[in-house]
C-alpha atoms as a PDB file:
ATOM      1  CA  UNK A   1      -3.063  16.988  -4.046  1.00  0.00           C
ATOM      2  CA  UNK A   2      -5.556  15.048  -2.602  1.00  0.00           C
ATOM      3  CA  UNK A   3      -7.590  15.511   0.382  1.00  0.00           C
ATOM      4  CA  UNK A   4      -7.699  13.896   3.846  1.00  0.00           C
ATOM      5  CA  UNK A   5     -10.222  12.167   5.714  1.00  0.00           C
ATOM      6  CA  UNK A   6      -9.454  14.708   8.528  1.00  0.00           C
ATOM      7  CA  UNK A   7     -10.297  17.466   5.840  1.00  0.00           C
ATOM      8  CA  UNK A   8     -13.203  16.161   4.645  1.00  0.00           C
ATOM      9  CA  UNK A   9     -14.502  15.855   8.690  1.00  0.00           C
ATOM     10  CA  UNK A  10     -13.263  18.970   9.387  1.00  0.00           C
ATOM     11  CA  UNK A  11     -15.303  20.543   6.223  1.00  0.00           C
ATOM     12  CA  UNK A  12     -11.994  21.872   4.090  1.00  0.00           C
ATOM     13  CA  UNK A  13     -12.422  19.073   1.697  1.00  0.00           C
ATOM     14  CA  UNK A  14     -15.717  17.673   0.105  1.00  0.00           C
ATOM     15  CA  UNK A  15     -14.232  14.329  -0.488  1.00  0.00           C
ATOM     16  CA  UNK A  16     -11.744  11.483  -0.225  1.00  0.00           C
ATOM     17  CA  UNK A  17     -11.152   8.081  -1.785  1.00  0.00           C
ATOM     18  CA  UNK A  18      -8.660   6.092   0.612  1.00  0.00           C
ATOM     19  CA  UNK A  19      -6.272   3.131  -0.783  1.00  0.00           C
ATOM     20  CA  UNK A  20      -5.838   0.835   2.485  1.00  0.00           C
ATOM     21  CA  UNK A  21      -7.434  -1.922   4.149  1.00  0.00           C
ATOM     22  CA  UNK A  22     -10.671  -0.727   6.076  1.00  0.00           C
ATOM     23  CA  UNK A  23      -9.512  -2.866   9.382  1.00  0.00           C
ATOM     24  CA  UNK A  24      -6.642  -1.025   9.700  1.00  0.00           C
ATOM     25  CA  UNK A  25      -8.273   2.451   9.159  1.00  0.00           C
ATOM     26  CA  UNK A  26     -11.750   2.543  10.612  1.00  0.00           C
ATOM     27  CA  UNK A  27      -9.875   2.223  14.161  1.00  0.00           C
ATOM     28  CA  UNK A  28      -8.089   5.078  13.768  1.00  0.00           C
ATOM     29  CA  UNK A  29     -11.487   7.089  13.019  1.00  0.00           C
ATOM     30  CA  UNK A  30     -12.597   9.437  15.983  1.00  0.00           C
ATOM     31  CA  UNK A  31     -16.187   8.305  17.424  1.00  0.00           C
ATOM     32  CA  UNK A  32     -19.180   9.877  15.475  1.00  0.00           C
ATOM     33  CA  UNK A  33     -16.910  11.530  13.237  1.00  0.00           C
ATOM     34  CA  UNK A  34     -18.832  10.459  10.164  1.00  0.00           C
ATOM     35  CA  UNK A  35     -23.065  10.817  10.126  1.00  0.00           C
ATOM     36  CA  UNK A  36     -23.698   8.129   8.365  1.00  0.00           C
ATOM     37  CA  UNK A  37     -22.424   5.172   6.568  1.00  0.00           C
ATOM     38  CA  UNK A  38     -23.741   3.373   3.085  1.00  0.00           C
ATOM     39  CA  UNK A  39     -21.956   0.784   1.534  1.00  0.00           C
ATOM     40  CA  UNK A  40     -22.171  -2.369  -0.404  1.00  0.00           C
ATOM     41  CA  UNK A  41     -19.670  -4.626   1.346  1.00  0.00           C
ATOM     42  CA  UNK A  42     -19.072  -8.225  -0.435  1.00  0.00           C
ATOM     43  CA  UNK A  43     -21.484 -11.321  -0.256  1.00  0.00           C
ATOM     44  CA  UNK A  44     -21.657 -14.360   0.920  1.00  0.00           C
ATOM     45  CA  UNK A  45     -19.498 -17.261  -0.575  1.00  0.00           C
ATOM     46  CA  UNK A  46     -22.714 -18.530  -1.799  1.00  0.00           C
ATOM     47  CA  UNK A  47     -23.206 -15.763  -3.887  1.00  0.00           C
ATOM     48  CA  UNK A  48     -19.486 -15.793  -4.702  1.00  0.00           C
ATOM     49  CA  UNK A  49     -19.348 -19.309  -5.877  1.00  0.00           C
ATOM     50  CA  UNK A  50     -22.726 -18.809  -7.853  1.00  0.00           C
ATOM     51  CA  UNK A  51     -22.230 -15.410  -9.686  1.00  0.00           C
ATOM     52  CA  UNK A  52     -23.318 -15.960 -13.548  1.00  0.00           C
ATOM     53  CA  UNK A  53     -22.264 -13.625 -16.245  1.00  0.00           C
ATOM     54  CA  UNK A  54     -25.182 -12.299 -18.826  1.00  0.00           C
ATOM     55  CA  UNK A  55     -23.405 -14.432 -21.608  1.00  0.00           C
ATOM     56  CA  UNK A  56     -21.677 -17.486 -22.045  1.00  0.00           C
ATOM     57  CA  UNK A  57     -19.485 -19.422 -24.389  1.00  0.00           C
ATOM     58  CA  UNK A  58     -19.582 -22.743 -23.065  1.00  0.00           C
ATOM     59  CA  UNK A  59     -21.209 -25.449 -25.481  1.00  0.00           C
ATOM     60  CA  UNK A  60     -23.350 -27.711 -22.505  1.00  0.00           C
ATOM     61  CA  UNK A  61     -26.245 -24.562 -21.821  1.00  0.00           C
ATOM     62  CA  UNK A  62     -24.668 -23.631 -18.663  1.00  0.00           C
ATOM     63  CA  UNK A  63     -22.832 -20.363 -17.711  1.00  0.00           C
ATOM     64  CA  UNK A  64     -20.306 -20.687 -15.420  1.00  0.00           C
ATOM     65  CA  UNK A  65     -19.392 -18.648 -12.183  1.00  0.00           C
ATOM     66  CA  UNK A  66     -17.816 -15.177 -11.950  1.00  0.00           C
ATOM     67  CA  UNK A  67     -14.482 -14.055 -10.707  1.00  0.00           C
ATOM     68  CA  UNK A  68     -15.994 -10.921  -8.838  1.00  0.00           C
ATOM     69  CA  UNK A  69     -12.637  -9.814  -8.425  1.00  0.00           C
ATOM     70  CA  UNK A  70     -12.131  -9.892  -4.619  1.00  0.00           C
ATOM     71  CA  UNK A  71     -13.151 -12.038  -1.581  1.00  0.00           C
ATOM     72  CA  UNK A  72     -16.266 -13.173   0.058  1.00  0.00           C
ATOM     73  CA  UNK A  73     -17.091 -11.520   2.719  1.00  0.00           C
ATOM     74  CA  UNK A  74     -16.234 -13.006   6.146  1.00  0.00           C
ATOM     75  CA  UNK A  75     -17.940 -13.087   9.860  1.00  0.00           C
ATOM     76  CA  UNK A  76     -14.802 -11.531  11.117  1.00  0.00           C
ATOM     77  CA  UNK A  77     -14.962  -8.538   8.608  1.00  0.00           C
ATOM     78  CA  UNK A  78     -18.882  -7.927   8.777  1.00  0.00           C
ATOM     79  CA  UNK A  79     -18.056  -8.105  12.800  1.00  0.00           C
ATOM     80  CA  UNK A  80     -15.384  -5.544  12.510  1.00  0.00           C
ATOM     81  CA  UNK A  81     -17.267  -3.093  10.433  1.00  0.00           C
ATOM     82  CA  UNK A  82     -20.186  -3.380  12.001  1.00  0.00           C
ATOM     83  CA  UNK A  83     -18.649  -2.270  15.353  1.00  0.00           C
ATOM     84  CA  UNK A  84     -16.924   0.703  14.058  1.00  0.00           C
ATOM     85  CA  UNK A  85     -19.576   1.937  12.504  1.00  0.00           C
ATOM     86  CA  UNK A  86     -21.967   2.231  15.477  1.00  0.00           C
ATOM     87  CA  UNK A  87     -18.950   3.743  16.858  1.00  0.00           C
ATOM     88  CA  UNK A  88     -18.482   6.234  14.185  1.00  0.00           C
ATOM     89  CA  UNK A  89     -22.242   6.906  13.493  1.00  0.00           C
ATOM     90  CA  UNK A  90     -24.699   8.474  15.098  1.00  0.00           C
ATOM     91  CA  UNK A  91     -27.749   7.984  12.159  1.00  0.00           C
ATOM     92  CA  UNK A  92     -28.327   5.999   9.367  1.00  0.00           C
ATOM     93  CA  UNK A  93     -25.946   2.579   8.419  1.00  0.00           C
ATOM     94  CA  UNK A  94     -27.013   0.851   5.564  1.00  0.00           C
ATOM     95  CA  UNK A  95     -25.304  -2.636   4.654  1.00  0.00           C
ATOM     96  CA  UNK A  96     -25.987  -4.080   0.769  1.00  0.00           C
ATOM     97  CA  UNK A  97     -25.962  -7.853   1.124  1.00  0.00           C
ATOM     98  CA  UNK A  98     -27.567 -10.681  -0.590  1.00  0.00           C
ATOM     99  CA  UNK A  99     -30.494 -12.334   0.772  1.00  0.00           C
ATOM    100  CA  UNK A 100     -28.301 -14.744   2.090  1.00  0.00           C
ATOM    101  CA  UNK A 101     -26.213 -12.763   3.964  1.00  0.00           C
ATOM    102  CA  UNK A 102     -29.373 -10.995   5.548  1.00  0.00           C
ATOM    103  CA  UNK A 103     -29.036 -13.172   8.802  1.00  0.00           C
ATOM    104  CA  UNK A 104     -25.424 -12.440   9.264  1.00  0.00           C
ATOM    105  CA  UNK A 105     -25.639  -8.768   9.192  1.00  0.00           C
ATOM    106  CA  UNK A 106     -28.963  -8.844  11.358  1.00  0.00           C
ATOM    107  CA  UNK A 107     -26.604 -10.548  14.363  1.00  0.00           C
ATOM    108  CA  UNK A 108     -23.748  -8.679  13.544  1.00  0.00           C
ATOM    109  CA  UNK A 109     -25.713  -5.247  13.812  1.00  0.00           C
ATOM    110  CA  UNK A 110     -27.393  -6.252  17.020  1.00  0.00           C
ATOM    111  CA  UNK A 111     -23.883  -7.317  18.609  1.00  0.00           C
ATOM    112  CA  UNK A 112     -22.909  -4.197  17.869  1.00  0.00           C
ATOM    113  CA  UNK A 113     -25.976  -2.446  19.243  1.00  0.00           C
ATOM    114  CA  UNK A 114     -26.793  -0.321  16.345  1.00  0.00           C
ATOM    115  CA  UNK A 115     -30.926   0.180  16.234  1.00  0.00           C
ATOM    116  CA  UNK A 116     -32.912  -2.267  13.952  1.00  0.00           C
ATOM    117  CA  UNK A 117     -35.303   0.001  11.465  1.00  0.00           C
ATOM    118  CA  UNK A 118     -36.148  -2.327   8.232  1.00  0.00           C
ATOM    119  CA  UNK A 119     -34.845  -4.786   6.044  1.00  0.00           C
ATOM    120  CA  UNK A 120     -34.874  -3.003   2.325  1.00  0.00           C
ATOM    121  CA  UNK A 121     -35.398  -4.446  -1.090  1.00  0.00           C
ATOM    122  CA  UNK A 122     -33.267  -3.471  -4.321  1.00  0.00           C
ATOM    123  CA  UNK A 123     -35.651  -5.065  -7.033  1.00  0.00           C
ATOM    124  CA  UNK A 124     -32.870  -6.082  -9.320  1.00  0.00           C
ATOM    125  CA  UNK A 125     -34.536  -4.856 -12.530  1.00  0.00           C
ATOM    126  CA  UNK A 126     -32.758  -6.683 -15.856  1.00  0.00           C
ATOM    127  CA  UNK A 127     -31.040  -8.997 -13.561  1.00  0.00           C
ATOM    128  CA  UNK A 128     -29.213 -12.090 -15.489  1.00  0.00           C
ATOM    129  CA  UNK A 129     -32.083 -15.009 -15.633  1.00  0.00           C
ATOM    130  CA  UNK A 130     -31.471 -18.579 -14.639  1.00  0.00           C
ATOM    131  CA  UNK A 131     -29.992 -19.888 -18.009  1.00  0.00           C
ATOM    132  CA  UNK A 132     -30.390 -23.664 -17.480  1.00  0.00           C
ATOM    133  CA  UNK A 133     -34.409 -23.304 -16.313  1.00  0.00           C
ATOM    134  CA  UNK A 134     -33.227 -25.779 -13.378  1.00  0.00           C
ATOM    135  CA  UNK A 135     -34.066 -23.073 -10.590  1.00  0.00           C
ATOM    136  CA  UNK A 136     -35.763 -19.990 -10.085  1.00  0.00           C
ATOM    137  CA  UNK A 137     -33.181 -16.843 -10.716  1.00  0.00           C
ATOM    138  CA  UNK A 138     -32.688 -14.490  -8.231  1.00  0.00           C
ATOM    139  CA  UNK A 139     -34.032 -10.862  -8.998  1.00  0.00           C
ATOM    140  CA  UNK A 140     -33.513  -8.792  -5.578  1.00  0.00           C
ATOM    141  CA  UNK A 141     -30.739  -7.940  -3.236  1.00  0.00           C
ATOM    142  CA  UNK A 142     -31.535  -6.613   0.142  1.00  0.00           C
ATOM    143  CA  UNK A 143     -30.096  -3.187   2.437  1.00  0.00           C
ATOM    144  CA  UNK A 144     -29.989  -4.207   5.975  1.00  0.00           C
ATOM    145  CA  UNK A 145     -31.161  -0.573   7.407  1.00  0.00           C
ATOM    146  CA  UNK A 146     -29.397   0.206  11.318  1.00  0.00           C
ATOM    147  CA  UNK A 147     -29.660   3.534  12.868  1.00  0.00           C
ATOM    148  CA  UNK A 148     -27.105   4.825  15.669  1.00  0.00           C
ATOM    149  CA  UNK A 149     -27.780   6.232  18.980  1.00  0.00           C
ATOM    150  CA  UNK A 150     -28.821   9.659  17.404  1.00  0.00           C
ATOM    151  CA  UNK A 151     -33.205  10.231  17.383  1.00  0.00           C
ATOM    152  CA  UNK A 152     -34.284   8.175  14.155  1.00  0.00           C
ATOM    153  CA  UNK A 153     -35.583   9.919  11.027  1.00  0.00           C
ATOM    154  CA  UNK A 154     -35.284  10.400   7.363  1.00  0.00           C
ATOM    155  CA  UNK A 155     -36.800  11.960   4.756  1.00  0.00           C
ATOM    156  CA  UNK A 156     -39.076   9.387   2.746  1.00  0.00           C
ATOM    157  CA  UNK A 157     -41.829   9.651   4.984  1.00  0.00           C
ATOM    158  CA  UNK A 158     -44.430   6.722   4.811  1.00  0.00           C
ATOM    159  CA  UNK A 159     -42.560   5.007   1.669  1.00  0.00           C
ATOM    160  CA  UNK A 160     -41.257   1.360   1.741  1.00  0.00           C
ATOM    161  CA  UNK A 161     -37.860   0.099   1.520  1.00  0.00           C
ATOM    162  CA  UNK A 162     -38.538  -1.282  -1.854  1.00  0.00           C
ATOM    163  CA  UNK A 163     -36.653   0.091  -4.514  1.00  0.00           C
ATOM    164  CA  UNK A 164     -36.973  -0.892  -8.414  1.00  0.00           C
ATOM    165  CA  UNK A 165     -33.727   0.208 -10.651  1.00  0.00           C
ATOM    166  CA  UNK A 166     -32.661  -1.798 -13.774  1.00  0.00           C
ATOM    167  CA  UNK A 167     -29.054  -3.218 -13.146  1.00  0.00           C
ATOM    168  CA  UNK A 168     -26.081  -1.302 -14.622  1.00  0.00           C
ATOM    169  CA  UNK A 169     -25.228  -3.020 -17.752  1.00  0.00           C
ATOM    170  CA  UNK A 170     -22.205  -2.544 -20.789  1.00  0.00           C
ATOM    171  CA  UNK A 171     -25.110  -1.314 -23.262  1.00  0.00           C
ATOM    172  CA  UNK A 172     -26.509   1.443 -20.646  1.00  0.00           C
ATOM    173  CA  UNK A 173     -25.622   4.933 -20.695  1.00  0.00           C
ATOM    174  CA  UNK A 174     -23.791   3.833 -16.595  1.00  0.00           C
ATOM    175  CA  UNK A 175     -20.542   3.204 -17.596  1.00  0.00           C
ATOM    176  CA  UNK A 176     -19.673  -0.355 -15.789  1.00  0.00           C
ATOM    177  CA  UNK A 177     -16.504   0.032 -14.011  1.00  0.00           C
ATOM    178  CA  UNK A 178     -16.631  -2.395 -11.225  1.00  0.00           C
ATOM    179  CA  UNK A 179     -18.272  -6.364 -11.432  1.00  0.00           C
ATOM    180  CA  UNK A 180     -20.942  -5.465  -9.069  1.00  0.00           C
ATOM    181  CA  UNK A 181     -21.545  -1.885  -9.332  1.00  0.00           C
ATOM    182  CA  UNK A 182     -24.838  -0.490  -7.925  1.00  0.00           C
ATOM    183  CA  UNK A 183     -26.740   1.886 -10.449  1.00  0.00           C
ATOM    184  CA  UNK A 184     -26.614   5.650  -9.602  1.00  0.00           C
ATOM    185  CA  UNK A 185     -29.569   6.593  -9.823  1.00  0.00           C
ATOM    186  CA  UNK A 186     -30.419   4.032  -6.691  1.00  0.00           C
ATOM    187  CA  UNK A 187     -27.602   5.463  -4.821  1.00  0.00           C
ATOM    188  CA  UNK A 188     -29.307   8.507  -5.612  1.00  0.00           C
ATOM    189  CA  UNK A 189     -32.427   8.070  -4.312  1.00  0.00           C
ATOM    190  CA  UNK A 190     -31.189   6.573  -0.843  1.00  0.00           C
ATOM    191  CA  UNK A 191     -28.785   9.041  -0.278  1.00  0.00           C
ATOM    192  CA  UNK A 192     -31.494  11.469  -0.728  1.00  0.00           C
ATOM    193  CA  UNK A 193     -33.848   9.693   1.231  1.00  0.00           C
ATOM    194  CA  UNK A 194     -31.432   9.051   4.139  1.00  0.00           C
ATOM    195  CA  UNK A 195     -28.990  11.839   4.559  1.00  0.00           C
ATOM    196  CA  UNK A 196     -29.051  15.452   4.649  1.00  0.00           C
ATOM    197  CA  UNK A 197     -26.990  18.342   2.655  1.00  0.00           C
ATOM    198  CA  UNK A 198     -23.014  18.800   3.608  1.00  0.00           C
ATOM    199  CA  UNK A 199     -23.420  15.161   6.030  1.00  0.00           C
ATOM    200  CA  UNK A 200     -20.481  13.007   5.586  1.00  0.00           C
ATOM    201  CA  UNK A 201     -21.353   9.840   4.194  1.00  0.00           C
ATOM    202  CA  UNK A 202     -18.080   6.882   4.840  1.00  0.00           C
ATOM    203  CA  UNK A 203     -18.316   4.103   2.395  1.00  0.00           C
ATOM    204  CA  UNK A 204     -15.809   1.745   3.855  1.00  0.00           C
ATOM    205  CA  UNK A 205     -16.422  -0.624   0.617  1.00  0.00           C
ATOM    206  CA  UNK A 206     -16.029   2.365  -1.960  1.00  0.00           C
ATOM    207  CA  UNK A 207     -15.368   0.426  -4.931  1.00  0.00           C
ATOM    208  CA  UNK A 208     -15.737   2.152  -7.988  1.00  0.00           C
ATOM    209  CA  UNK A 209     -17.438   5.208  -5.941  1.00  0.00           C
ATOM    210  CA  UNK A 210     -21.090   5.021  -6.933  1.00  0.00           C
ATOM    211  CA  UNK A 211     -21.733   6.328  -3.819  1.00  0.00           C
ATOM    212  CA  UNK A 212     -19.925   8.908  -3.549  1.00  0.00           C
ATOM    213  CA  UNK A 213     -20.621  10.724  -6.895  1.00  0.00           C
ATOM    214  CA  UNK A 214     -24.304  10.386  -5.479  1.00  0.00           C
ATOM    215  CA  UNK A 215     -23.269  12.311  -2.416  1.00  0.00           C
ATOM    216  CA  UNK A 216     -20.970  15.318  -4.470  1.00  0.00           C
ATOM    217  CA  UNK A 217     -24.278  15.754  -6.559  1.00  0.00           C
ATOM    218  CA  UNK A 218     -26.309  15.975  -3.676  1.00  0.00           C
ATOM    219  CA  UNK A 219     -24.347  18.455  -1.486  1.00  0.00           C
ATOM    220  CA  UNK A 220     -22.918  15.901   0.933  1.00  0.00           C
ATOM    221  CA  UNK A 221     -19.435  15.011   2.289  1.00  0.00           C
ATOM    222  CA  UNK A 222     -17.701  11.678   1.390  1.00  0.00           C
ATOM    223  CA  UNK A 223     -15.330   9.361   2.826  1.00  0.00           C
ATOM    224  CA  UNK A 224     -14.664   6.284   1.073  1.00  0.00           C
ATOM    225  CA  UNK A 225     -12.142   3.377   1.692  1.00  0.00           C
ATOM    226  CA  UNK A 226     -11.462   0.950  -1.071  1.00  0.00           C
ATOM    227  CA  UNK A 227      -8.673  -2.158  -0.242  1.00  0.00           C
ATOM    228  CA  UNK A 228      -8.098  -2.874  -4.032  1.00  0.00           C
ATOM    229  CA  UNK A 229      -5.541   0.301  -6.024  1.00  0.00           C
ATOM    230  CA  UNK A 230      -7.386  -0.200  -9.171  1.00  0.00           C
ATOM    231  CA  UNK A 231     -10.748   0.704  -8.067  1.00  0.00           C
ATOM    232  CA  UNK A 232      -9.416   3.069  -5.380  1.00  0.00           C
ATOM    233  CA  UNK A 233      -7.793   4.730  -8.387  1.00  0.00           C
ATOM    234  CA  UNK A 234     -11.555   4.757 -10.373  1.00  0.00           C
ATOM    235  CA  UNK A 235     -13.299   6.276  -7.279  1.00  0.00           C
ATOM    236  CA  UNK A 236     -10.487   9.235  -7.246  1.00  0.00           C
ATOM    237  CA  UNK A 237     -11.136   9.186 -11.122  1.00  0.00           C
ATOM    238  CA  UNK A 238     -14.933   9.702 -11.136  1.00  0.00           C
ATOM    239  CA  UNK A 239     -15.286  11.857  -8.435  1.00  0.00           C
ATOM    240  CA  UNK A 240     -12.527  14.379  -9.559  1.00  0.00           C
ATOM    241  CA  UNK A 241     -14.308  14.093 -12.698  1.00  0.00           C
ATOM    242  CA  UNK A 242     -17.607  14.578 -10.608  1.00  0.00           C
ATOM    243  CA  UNK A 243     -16.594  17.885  -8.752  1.00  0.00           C
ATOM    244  CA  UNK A 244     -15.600  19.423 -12.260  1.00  0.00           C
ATOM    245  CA  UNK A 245     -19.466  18.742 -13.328  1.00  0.00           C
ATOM    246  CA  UNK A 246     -18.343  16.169 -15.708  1.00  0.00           C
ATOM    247  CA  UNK A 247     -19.359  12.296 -16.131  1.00  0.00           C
ATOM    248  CA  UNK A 248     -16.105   9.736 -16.106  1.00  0.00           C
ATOM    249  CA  UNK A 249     -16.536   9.279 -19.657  1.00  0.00           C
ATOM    250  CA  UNK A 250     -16.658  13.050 -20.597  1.00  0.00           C
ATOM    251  CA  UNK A 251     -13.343  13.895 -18.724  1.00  0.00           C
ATOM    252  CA  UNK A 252     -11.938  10.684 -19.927  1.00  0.00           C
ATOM    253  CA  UNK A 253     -12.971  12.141 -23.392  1.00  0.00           C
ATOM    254  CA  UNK A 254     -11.036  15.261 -22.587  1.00  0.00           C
ATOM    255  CA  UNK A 255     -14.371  17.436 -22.243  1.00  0.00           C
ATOM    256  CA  UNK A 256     -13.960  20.851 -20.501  1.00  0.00           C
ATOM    257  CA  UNK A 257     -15.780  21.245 -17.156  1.00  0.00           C
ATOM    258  CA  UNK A 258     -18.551  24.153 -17.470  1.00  0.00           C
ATOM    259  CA  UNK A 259     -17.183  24.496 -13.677  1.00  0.00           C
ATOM    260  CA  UNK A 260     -13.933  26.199 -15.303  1.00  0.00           C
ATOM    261  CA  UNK A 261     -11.511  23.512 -15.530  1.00  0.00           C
ATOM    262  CA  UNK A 262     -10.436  20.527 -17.720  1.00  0.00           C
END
């Protein structure tokens, strides 16, 4: 059976994946009953309208855009969740965007009164090229970085918010399950560098849960929220697979968990 966002708050449970539409849930969330909140929320319709795949089939020399698979993101939604999550957090809140949506996120933080701390850099390593050589490609996506009412720290001392990770491709060893899943080993690394052991990290963006097999194998808690059943039903997937020690692929491939289970 799975768990409950109430059991994962109350420490009974390690982790949940929610199916449901994060504007109807994050209001029923108590206040500051989550430390912290990462997630990679959707882009800009810029970014939307301009997404290239790696390869192409068409004859002219020009790929064509992406169906990412869900919407753009919205002010109305970036408004939304960044209210509840100054609500619900008292430390770190870190927003994925594309440089575009930068500004957006910037108002929508300060609306919502959540502390300004930096403006991160995911260097996009491997990133798809501009195919057509009419414009410069674009190799980075940014983290806008907020902090709640709690005292500010973390634990990366004097480093910058500039982070180098190759993208996660079909030929890598990161399975890709989702069209704009963010490489593990960068989820990682921030939620090492900005979250402490058995904190509960909400994700109201969960996707394919990146994040939140970074937080099981790192001691913390993890709520995540994901609107669309198929990759609600791949978070569940990996980080069941996750808690048994195993990778998706291994308990796909039937391996036995050296934690005692299948």
């Amino acid at each position: 059976m799975s768990a409950s966002i109430d059991e994962v708050i109350s420490g009974d449970a390690r982790w949940v994946v929610v199916h449901g539409d994060n504007r109807s849930i994050l209001p029923t969330l108590a206040d500051k009953s989550v430390t912290h909140v990462i997630t990679d929320p959707p882009y800009s319709d810029w970014t939307h309208g301009n997404s290239r795949i790696g390869s192409s089939d068409s004859t002219d020399g020009f790929h064509r855009a992406t169906d990412l698979g869900f919407s753009a993101l919205t002010d109305e939604l970036a408004r939304l969740v960044a209210t509840h999550c100054a609500r619900l957090s008292p430390r770190w809140c870190l927003f994925f965007t594309d440089l575009e949506g930068i500004g957006r996120w910037m108002t929508e933080c300060d609306t919502a009164t959540l502390k300004r701390a930096q403006v991160g850099i995911w260097w996009k390593r491997g990133a798809t090229p501009s195919f057509s050589g009419l414009k410069p490609a674009c190799g980075a996506e940014a983290i806008v970085i907020r902090h709640g009412a709690a005292p500010m720290r973390w634990n990366g001392g004097g480093a910058h918010a500039l982070w180098d990770y190759p993208i996660v491709k079909g030929s890598s060893r990161e399975r890709t399950e989702h069209t704009t899943q963010k490489p593990l080993p960068l989820m990682l690394h921030l939620v090492e560098l900005f979250t402490d052991p058995d904190d509960i990290v909400l994700d109201p963006f969960c996707g394919s849960g990146t994040t939140g097999v970074a937080c099981l194998r790192l001691g913390r808690r993890f709520i995540g929220i994901e609107k669309d059943a198929k990759y609600a039903a791949v978070a569940t997937e990996r980080l069941q697979a996750e808690s048994q020690g195993l990778t998706l692929r291994d308990a796909r491939a039937g391996q036995l968990s050296l934690l005692g289970g299948a």
